[in-house]
PDB file of N, CA and C in Angstrom:
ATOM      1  N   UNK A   1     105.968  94.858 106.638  1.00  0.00           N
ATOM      2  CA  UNK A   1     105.924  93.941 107.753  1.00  0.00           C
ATOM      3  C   UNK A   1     107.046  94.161 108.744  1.00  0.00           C
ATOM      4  N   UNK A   2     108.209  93.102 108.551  1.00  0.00           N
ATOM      5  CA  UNK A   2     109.236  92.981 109.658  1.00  0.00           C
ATOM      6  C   UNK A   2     109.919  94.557 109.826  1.00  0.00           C
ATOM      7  N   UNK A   3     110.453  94.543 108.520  1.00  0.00           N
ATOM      8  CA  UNK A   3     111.254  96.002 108.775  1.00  0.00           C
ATOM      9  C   UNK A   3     110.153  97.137 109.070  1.00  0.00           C
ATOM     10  N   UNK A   4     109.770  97.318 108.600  1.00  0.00           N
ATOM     11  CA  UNK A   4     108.671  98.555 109.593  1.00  0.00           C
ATOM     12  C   UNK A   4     108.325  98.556 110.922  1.00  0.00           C
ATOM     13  N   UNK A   5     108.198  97.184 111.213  1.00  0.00           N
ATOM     14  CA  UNK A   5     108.102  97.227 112.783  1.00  0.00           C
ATOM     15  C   UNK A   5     109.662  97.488 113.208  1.00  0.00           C
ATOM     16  N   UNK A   6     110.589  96.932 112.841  1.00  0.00           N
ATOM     17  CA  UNK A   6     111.656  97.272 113.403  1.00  0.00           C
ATOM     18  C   UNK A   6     112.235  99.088 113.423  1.00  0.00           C
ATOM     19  N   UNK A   7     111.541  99.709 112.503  1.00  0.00           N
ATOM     20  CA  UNK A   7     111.862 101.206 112.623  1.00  0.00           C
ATOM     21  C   UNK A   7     111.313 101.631 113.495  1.00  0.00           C
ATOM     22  N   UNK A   8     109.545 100.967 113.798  1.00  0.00           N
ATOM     23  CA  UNK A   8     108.685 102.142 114.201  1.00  0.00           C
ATOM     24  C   UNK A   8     109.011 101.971 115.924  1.00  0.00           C
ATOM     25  N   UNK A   9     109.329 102.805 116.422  1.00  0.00           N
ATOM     26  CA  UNK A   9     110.330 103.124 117.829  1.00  0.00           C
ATOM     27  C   UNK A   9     109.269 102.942 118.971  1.00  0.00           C
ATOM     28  N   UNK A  10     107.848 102.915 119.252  1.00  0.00           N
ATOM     29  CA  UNK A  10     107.105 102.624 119.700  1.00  0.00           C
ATOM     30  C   UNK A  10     107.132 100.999 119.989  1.00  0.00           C
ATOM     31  N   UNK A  11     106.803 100.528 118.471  1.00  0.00           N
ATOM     32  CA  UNK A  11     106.804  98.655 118.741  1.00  0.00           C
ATOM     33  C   UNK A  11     107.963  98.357 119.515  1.00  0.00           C
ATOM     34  N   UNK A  12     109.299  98.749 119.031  1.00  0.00           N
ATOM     35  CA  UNK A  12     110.323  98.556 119.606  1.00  0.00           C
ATOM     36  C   UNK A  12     110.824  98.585 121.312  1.00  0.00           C
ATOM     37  N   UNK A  13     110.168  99.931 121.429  1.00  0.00           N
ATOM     38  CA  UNK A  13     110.361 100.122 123.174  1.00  0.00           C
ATOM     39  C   UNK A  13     109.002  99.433 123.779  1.00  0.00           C
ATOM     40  N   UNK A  14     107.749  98.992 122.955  1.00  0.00           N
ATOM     41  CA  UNK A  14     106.985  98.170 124.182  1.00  0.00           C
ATOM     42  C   UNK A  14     107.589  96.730 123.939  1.00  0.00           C
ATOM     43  N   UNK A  15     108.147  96.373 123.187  1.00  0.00           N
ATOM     44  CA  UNK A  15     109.060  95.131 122.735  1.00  0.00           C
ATOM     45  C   UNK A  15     109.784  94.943 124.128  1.00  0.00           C
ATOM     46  N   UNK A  16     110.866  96.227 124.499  1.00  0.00           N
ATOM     47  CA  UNK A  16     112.100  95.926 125.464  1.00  0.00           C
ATOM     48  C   UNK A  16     110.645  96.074 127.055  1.00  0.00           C
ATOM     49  N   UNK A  17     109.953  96.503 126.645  1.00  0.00           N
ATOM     50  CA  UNK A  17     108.938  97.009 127.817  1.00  0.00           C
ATOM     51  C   UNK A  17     108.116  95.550 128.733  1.00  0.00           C
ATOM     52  N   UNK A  18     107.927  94.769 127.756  1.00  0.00           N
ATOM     53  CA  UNK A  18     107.100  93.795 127.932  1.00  0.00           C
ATOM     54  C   UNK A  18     107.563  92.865 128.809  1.00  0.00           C
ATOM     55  N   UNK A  19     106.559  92.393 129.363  1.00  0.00           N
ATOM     56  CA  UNK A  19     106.776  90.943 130.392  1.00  0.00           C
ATOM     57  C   UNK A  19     108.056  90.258 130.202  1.00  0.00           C
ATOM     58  N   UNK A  20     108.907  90.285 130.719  1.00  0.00           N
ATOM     59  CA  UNK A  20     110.191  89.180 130.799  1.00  0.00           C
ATOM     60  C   UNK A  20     109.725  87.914 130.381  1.00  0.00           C
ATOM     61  N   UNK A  21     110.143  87.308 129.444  1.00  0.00           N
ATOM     62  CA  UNK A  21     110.360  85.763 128.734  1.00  0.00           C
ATOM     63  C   UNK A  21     110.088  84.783 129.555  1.00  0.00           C
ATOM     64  N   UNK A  22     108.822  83.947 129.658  1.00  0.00           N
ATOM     65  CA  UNK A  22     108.999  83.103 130.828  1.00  0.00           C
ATOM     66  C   UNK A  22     109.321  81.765 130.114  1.00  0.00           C
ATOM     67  N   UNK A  23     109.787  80.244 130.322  1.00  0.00           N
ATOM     68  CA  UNK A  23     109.722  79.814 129.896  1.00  0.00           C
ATOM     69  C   UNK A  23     108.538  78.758 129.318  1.00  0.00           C
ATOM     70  N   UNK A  24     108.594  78.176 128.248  1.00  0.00           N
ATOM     71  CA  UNK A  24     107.574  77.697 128.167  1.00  0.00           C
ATOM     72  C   UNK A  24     107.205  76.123 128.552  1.00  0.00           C
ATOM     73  N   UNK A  25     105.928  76.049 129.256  1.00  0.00           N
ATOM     74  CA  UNK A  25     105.894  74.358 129.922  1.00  0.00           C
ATOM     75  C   UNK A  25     105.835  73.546 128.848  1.00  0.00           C
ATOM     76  N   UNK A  26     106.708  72.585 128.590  1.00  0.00           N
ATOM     77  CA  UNK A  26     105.986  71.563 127.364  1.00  0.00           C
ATOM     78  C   UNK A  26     105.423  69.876 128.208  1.00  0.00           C
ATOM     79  N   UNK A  27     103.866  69.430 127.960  1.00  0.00           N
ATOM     80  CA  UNK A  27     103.229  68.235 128.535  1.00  0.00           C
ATOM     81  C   UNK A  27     104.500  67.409 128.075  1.00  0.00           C
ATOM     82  N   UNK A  28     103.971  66.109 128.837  1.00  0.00           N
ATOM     83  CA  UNK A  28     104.094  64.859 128.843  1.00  0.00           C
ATOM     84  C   UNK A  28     103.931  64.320 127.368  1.00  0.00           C
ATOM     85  N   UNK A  29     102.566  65.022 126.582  1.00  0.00           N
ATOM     86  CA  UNK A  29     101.772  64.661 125.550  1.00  0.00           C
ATOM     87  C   UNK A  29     102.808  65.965 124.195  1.00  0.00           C
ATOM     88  N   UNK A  30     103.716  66.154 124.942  1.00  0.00           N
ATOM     89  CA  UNK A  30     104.408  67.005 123.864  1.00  0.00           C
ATOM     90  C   UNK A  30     103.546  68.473 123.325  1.00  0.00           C
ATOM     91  N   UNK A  31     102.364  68.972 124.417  1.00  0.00           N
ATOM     92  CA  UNK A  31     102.118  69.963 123.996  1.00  0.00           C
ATOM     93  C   UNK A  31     102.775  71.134 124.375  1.00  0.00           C
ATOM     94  N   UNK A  32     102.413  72.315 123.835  1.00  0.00           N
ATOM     95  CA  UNK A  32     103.476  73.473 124.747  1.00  0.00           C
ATOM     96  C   UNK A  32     102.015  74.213 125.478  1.00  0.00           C
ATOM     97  N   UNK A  33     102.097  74.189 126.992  1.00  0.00           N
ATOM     98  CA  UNK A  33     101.703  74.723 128.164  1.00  0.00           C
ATOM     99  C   UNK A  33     101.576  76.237 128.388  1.00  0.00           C
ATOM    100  N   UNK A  34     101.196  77.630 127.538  1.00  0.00           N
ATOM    101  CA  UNK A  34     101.254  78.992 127.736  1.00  0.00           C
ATOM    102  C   UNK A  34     101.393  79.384 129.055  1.00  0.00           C
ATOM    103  N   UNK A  35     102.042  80.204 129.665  1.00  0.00           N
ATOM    104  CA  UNK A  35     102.049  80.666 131.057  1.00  0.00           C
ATOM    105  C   UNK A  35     100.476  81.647 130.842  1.00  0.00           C
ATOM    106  N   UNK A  36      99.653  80.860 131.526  1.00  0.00           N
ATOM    107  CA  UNK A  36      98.168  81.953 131.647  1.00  0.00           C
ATOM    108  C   UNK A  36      97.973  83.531 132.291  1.00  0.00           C
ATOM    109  N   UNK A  37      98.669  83.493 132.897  1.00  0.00           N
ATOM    110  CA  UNK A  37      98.829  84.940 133.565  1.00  0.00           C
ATOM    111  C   UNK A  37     100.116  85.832 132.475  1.00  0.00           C
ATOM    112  N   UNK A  38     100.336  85.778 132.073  1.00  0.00           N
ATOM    113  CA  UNK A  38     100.723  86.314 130.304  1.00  0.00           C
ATOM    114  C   UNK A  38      99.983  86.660 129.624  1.00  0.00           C
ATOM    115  N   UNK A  39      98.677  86.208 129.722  1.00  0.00           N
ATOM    116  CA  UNK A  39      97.568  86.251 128.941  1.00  0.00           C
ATOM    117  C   UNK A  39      96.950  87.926 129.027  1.00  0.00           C
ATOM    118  N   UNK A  40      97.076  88.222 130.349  1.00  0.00           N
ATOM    119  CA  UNK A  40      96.110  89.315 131.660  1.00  0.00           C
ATOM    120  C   UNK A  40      97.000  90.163 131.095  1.00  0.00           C
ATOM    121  N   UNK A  41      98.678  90.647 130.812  1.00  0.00           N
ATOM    122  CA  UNK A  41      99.349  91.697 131.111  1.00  0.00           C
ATOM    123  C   UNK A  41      98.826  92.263 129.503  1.00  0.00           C
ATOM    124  N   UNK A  42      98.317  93.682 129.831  1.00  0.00           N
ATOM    125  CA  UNK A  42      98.577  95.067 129.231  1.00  0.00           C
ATOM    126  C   UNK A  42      99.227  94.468 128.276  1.00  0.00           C
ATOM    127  N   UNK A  43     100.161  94.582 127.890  1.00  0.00           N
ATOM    128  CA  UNK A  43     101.195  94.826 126.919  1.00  0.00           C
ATOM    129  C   UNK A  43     101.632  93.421 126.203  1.00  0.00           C
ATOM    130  N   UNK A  44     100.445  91.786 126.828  1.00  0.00           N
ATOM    131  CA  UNK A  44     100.672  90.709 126.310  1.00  0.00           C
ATOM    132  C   UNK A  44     100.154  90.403 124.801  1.00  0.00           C
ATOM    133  N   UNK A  45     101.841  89.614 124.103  1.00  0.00           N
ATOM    134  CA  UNK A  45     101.269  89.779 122.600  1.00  0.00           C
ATOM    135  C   UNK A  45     100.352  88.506 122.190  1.00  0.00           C
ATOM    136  N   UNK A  46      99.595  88.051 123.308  1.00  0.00           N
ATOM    137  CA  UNK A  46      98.579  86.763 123.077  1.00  0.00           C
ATOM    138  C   UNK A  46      96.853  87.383 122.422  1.00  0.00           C
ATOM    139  N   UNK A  47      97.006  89.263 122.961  1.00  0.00           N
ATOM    140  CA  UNK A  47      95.857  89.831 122.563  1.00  0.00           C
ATOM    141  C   UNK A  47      95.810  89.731 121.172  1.00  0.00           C
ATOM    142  N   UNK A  48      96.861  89.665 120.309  1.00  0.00           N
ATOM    143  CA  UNK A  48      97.064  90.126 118.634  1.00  0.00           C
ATOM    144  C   UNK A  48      96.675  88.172 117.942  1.00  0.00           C
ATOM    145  N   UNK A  49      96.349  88.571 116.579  1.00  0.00           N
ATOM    146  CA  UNK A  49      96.098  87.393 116.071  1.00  0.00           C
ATOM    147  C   UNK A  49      97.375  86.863 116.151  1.00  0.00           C
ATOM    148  N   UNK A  50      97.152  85.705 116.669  1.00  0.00           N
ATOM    149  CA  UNK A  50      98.416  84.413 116.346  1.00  0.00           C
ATOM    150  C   UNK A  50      99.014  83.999 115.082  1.00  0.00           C
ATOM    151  N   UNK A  51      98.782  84.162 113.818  1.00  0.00           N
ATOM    152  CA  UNK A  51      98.857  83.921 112.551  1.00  0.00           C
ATOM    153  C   UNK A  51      99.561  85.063 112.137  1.00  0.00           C
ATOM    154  N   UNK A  52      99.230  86.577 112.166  1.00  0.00           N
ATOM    155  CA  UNK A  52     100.037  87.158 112.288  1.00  0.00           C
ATOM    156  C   UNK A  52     101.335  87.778 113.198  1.00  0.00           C
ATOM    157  N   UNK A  53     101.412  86.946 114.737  1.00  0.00           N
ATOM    158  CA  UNK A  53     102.347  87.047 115.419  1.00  0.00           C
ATOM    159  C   UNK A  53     103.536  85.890 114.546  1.00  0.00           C
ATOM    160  N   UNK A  54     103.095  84.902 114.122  1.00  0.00           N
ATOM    161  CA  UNK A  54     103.729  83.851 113.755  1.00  0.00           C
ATOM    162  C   UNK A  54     104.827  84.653 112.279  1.00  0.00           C
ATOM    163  N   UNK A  55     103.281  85.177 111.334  1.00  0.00           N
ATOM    164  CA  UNK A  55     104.514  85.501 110.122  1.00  0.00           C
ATOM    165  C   UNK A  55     104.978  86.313 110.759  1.00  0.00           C
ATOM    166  N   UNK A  56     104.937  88.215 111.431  1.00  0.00           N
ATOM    167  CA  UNK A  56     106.096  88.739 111.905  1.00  0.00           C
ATOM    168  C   UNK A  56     107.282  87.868 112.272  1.00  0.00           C
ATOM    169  N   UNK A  57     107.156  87.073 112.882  1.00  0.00           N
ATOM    170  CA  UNK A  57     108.375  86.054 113.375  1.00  0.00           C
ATOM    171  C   UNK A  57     109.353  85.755 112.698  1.00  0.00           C
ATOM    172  N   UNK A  58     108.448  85.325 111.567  1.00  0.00           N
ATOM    173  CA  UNK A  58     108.970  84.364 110.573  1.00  0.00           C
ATOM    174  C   UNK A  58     109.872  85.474 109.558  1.00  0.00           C
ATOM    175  N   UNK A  59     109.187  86.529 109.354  1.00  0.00           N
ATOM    176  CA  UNK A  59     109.976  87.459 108.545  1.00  0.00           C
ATOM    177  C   UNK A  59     110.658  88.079 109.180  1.00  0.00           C
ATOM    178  N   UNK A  60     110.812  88.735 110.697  1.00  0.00           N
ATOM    179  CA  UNK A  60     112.080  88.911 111.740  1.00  0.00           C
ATOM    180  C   UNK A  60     113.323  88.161 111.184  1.00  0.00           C
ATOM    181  N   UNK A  61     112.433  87.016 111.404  1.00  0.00           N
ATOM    182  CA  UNK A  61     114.339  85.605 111.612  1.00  0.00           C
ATOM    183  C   UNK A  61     114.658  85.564 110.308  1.00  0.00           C
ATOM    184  N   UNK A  62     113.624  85.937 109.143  1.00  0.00           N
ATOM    185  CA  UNK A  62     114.461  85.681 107.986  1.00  0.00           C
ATOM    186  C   UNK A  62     115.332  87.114 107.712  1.00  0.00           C
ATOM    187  N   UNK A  63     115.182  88.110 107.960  1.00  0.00           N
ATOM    188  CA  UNK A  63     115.975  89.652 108.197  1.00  0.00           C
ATOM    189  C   UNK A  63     117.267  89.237 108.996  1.00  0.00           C
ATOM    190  N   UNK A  64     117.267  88.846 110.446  1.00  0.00           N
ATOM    191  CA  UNK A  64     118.272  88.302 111.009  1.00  0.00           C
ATOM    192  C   UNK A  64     119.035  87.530 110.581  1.00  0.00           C
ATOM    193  N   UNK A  65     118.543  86.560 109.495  1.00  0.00           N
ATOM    194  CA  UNK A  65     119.595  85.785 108.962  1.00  0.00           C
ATOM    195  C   UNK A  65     120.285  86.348 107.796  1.00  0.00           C
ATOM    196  N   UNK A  66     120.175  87.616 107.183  1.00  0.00           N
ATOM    197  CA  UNK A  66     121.101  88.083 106.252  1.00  0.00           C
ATOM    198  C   UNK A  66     121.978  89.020 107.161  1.00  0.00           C
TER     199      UNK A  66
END
């Protein structure tokens, strides 16, 4: 998982490559608001399943924290 993506030098440079961080809108109703035109870019990670964007995440930050 985490560490493999972190070797493989491809993920990594479309990582630094990708859309600049926008922030995210959160409602009134406490939802969080996606910037939609994020959605459109090439290289947006909204194309990949969400479930697995989530565990990468999750096993990233737990690597970062040792």
């Amino acid at each position: 998982g985490a560490k493999q993506r972190l070797k493989d030098k491809n993920f990594v440079k479309e990582v630094k490559q990708a859309e600049p961080f926008r922030e995210l809108q959160v409602t009134k109703q406490g939802q969080v608001e996606l910037p939609l035109d994020n959605l459109n870019q090439p290289n947006s990670l909204a194309g990949l399943n969400i479930k697995s964007i989530k565990d990468e995440l999750l096993s990233i930050i737990e690597l970062l924290k040792k």
